[in-house]
N, C-alpha and C. Protein backbone atom coordinates (compact mmCIF):
# COMPACT_ATOMS: atom_id res chain seq x y z
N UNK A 1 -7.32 34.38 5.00
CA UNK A 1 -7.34 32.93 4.88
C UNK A 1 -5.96 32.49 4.36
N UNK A 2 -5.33 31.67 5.40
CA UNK A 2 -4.57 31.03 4.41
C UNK A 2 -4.18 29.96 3.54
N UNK A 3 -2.95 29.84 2.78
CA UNK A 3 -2.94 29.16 1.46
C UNK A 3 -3.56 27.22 1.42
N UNK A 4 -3.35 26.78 2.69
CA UNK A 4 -3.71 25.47 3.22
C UNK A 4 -5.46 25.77 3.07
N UNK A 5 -5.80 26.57 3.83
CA UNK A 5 -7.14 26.82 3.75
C UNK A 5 -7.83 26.77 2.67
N UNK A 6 -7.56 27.43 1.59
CA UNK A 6 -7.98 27.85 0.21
C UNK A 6 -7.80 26.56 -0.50
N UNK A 7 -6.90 25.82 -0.42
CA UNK A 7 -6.79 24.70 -1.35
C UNK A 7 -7.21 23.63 -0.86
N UNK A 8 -8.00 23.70 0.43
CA UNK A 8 -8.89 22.74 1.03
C UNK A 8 -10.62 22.24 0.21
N UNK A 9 -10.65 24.34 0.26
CA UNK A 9 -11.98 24.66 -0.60
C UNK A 9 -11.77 23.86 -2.16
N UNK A 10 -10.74 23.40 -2.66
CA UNK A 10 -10.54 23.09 -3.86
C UNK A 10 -10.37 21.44 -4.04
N UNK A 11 -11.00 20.79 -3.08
CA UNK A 11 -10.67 18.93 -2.48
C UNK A 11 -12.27 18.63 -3.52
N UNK A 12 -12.52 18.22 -3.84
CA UNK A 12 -13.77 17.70 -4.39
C UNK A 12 -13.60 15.70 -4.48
N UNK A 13 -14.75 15.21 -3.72
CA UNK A 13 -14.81 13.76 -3.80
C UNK A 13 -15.13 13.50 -5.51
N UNK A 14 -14.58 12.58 -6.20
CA UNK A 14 -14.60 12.35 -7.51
C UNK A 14 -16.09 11.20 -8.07
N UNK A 15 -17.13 11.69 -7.65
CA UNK A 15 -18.43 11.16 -7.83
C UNK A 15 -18.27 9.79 -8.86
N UNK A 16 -17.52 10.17 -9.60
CA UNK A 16 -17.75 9.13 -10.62
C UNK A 16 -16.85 8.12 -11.03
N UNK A 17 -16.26 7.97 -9.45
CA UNK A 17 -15.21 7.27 -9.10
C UNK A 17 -15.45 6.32 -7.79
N UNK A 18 -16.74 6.41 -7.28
CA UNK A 18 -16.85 5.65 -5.89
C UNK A 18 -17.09 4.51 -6.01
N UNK A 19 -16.61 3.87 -4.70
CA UNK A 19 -16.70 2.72 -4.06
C UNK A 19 -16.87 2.27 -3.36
N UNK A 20 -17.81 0.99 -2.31
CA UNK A 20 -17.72 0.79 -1.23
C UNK A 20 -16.91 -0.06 -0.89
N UNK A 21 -16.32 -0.05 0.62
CA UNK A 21 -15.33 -1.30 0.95
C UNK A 21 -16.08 -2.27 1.52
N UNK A 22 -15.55 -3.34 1.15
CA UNK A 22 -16.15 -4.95 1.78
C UNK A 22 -14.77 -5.38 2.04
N UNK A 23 -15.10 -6.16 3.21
CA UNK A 23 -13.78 -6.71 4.23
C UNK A 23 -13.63 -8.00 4.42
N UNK A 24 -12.66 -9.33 4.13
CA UNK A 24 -13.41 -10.67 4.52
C UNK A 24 -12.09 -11.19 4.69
N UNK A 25 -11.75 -11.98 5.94
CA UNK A 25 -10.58 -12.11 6.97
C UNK A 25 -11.10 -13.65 7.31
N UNK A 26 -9.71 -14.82 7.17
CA UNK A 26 -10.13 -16.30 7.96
C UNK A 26 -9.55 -16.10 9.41
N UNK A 27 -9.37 -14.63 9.86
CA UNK A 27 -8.77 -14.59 11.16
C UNK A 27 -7.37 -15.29 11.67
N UNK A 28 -7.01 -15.59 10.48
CA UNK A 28 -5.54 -16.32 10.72
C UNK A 28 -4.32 -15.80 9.57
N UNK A 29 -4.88 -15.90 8.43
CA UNK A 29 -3.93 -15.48 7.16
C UNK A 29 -3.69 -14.13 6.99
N UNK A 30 -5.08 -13.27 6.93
CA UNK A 30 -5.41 -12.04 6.04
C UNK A 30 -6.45 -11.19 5.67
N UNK A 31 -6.31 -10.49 4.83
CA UNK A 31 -7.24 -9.84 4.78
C UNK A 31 -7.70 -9.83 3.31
N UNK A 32 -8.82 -9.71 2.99
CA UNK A 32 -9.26 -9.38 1.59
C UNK A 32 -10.05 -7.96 1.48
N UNK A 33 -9.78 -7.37 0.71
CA UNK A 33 -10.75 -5.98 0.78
C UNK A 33 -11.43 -5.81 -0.57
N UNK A 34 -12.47 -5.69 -0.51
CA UNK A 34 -13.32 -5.54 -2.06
C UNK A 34 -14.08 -4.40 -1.84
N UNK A 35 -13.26 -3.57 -3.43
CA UNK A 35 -14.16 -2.40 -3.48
C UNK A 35 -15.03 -2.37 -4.91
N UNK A 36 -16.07 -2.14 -4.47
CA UNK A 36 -17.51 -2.50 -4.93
C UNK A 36 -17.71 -0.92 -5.90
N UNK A 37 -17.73 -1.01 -7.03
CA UNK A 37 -17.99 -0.06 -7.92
C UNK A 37 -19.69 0.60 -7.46
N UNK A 38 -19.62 1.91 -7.09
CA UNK A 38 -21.29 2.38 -7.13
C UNK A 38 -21.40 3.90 -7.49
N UNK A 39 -22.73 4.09 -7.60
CA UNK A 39 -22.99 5.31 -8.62
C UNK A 39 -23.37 6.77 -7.56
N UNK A 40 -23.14 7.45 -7.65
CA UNK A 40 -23.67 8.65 -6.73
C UNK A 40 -24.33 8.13 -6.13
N UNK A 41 -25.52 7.63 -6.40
CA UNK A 41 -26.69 7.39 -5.41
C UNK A 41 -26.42 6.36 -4.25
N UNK A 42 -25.14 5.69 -4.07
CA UNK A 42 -25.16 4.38 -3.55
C UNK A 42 -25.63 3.34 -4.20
N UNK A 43 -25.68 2.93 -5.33
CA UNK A 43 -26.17 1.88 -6.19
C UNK A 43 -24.75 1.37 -6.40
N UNK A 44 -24.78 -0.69 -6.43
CA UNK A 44 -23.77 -0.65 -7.25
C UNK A 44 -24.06 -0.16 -9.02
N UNK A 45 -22.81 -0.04 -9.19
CA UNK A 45 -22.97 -0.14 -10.71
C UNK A 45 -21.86 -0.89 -11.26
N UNK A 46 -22.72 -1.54 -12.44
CA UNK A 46 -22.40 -2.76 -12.97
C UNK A 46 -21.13 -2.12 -14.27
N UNK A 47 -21.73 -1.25 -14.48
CA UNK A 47 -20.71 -0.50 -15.58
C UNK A 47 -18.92 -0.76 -15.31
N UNK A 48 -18.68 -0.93 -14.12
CA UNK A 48 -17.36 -1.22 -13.45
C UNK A 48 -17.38 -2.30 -13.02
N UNK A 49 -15.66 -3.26 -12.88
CA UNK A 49 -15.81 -4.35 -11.72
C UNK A 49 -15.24 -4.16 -10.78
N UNK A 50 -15.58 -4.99 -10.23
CA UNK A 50 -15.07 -4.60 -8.31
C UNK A 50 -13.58 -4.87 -8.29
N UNK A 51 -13.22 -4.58 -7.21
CA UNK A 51 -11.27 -4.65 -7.14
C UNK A 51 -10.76 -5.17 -6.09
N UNK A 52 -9.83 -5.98 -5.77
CA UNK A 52 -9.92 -6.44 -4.59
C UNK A 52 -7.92 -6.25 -4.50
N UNK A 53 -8.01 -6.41 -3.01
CA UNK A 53 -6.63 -6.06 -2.50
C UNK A 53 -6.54 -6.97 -1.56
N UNK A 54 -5.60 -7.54 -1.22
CA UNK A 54 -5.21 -8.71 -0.21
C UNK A 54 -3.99 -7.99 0.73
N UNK A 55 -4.55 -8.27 1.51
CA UNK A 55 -3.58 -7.62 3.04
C UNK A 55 -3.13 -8.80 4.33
N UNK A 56 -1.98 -9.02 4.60
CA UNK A 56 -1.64 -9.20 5.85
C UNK A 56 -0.15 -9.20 5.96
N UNK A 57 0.19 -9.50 7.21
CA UNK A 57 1.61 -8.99 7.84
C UNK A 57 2.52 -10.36 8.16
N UNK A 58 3.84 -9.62 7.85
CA UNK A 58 5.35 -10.13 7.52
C UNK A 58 5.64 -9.92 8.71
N UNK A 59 6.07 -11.09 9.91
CA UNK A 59 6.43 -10.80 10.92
C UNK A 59 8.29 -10.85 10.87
N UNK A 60 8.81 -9.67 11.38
CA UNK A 60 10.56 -9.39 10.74
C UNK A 60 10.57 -8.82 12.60
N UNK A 61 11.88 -9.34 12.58
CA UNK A 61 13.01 -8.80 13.43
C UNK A 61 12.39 -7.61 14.68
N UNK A 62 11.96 -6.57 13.83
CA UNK A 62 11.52 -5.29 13.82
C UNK A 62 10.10 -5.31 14.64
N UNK A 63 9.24 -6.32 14.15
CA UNK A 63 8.07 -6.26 14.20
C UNK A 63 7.09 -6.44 13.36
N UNK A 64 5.78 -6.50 13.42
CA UNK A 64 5.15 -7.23 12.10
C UNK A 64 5.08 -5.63 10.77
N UNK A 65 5.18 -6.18 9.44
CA UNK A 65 5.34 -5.53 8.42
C UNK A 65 3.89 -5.35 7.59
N UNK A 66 3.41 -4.57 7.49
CA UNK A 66 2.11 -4.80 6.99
C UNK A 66 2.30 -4.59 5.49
N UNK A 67 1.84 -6.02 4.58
CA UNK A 67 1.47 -5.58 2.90
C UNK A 67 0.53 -6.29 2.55
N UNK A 68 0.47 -4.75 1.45
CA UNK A 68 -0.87 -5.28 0.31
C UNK A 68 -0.55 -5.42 -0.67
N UNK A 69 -1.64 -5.83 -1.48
CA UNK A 69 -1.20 -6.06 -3.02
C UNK A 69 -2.62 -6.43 -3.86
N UNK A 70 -2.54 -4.93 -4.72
CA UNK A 70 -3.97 -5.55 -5.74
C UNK A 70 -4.01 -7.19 -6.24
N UNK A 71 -4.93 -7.27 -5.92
CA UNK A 71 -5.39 -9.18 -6.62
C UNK A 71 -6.34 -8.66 -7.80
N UNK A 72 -5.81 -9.53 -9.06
CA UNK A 72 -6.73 -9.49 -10.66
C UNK A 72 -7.79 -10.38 -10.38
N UNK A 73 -8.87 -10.55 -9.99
CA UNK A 73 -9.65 -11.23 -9.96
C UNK A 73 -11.41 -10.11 -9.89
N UNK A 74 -12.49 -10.79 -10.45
CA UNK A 74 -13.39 -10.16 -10.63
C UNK A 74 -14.69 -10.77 -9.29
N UNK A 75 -13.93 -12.34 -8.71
CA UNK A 75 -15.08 -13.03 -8.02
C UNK A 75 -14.12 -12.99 -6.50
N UNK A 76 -15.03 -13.23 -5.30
CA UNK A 76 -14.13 -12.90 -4.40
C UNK A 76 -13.46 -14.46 -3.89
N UNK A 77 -13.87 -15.69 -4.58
CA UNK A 77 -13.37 -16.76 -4.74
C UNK A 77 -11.87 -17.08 -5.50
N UNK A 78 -12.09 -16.38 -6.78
CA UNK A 78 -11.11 -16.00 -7.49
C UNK A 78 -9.76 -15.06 -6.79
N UNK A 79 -10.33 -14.14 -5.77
CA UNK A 79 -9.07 -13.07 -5.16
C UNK A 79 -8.50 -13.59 -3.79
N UNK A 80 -9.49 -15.32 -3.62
CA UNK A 80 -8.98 -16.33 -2.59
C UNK A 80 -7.86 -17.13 -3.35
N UNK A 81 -8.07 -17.13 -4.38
CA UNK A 81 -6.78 -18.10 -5.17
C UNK A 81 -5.94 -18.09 -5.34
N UNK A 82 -5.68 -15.88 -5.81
CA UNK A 82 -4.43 -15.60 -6.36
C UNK A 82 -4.10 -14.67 -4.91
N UNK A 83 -4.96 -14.92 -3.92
CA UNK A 83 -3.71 -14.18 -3.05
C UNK A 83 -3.01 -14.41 -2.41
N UNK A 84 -2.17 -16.35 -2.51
CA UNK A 84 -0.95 -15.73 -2.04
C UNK A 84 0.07 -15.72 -2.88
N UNK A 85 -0.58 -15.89 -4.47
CA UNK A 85 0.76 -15.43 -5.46
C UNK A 85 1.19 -13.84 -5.36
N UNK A 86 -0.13 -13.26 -5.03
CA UNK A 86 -0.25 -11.51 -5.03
C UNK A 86 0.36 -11.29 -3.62
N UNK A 87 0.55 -12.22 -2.94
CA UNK A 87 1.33 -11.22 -1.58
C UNK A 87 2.53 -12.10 -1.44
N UNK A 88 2.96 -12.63 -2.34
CA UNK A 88 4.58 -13.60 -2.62
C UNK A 88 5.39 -12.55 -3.62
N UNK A 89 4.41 -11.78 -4.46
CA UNK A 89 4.95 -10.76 -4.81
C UNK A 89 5.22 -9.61 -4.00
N UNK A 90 4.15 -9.26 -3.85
CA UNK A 90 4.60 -7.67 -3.05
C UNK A 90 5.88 -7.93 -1.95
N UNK A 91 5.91 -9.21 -0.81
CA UNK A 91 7.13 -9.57 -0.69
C UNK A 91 8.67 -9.74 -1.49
N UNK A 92 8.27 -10.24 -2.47
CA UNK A 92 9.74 -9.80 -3.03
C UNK A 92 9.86 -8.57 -3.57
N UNK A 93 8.80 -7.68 -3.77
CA UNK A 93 9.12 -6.34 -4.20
C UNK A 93 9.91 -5.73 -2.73
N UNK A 94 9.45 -6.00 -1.44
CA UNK A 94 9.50 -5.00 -0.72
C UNK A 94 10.68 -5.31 -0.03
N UNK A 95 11.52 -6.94 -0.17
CA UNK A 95 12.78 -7.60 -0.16
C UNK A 95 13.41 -6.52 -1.47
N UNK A 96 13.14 -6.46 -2.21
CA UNK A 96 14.33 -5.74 -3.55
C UNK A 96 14.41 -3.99 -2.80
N UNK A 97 13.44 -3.78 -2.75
CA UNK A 97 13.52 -2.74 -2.10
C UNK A 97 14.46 -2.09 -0.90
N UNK A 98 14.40 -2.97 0.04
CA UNK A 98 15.21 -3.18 1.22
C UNK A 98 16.36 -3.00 0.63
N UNK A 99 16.77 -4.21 -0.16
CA UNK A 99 18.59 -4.54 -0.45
C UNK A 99 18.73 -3.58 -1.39
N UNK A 100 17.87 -2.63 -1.90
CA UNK A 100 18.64 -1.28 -2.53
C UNK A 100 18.16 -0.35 -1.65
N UNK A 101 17.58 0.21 -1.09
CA UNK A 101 18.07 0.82 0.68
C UNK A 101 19.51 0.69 1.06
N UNK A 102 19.30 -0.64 1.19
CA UNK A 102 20.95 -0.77 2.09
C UNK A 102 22.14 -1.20 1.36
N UNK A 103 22.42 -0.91 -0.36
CA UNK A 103 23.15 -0.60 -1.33
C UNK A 103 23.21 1.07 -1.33
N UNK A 104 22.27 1.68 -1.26
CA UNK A 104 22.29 3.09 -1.03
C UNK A 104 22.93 3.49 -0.17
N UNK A 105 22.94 3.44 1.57
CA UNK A 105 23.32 3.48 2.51
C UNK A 105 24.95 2.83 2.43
N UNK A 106 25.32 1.77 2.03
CA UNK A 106 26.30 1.13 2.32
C UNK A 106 27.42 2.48 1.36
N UNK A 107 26.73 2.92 0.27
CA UNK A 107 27.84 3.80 -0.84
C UNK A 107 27.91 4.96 -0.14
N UNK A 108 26.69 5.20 0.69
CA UNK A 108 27.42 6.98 1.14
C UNK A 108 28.67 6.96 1.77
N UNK A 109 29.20 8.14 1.65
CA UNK A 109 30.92 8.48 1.79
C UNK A 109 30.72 8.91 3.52
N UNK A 110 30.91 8.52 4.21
CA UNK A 110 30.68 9.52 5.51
C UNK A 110 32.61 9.81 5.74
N UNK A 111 32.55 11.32 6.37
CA UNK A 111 33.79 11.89 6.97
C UNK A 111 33.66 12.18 7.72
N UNK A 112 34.91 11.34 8.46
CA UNK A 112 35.17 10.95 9.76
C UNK A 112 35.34 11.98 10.72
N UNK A 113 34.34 12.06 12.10
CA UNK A 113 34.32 13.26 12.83
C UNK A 113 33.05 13.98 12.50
N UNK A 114 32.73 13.64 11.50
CA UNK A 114 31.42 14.68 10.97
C UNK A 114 30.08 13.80 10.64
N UNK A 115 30.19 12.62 10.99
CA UNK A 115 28.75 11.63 10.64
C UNK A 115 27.74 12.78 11.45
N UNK A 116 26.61 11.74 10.99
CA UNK A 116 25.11 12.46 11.86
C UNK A 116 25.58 13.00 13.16
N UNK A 117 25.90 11.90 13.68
CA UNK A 117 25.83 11.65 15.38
C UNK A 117 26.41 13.21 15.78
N UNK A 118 27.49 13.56 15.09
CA UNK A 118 28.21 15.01 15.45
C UNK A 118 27.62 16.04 15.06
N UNK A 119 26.42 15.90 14.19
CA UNK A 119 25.75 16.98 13.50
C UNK A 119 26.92 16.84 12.18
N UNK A 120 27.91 16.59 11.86
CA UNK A 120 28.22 16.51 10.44
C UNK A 120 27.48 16.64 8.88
N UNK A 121 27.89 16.04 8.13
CA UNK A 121 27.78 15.77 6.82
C UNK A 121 28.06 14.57 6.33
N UNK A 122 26.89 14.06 5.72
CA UNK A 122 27.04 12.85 4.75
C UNK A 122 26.91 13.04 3.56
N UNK A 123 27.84 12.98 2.66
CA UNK A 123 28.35 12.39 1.11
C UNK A 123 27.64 11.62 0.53
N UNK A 124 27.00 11.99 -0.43
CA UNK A 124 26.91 10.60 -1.42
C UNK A 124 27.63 10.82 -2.73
């Protein structure tokens, strides 16, 4: 057997960690996803609150960009309110992100004759 194999046998679902997904879309904006705290048995359980994530896509240059972003809210009225402060963020995270990408890229040293394209070497 090998080593992929063996540490497959070692995956265990975390029982006391589940959730179900709930999905709720105005077919124009987005997405909302609520995951529903429940107990082994499929019960919810109340012991936890539910979590919700707001999803939809950044149409760029490229093509559409898909983000999410946890929403703090406990009601799914409430994760209608704050999501588009929660996906005004993850946008500017994923804008900061970008422009240090291409601060990274812009500093590497490339020598001349030897970029990618030649099979070369790039410097940083």
């Amino acid at each position: 057997m090998n080593e992929t194999a063996a540490n497959m046998k070692d995956i265990q679902i975390d029982i006391a960690n589940l959730y179900r997904e709930e999905q709720f879309t105005d077919l124009k904006v987005g997405t909302l996803q609520k995951l529903v705290p429940v107990t082994p048995d499929g019960e919810d359980d109340p012991s936890r609150d539910p979590m919700f994530i707001g999803q939809a896509q950044l149409m760029s240059q490229m093509g559409p960009i898909p983000i999410s972003a946890p929403i703090k809210a406990t009601t799914l009225s409430a994760a209608c309110a704050e999501f588009p402060e929660a996906l005004e963020k993850a946008m500017e995270k994923l804008a900061e992100e970008a422009q240090r990408r291409q601060i990274e890229e812009a500093s590497r040293i490339v020598v001349p004759g030897q970029g990618p394209a030649q099979g070369g070497i790039t410097l940083k």
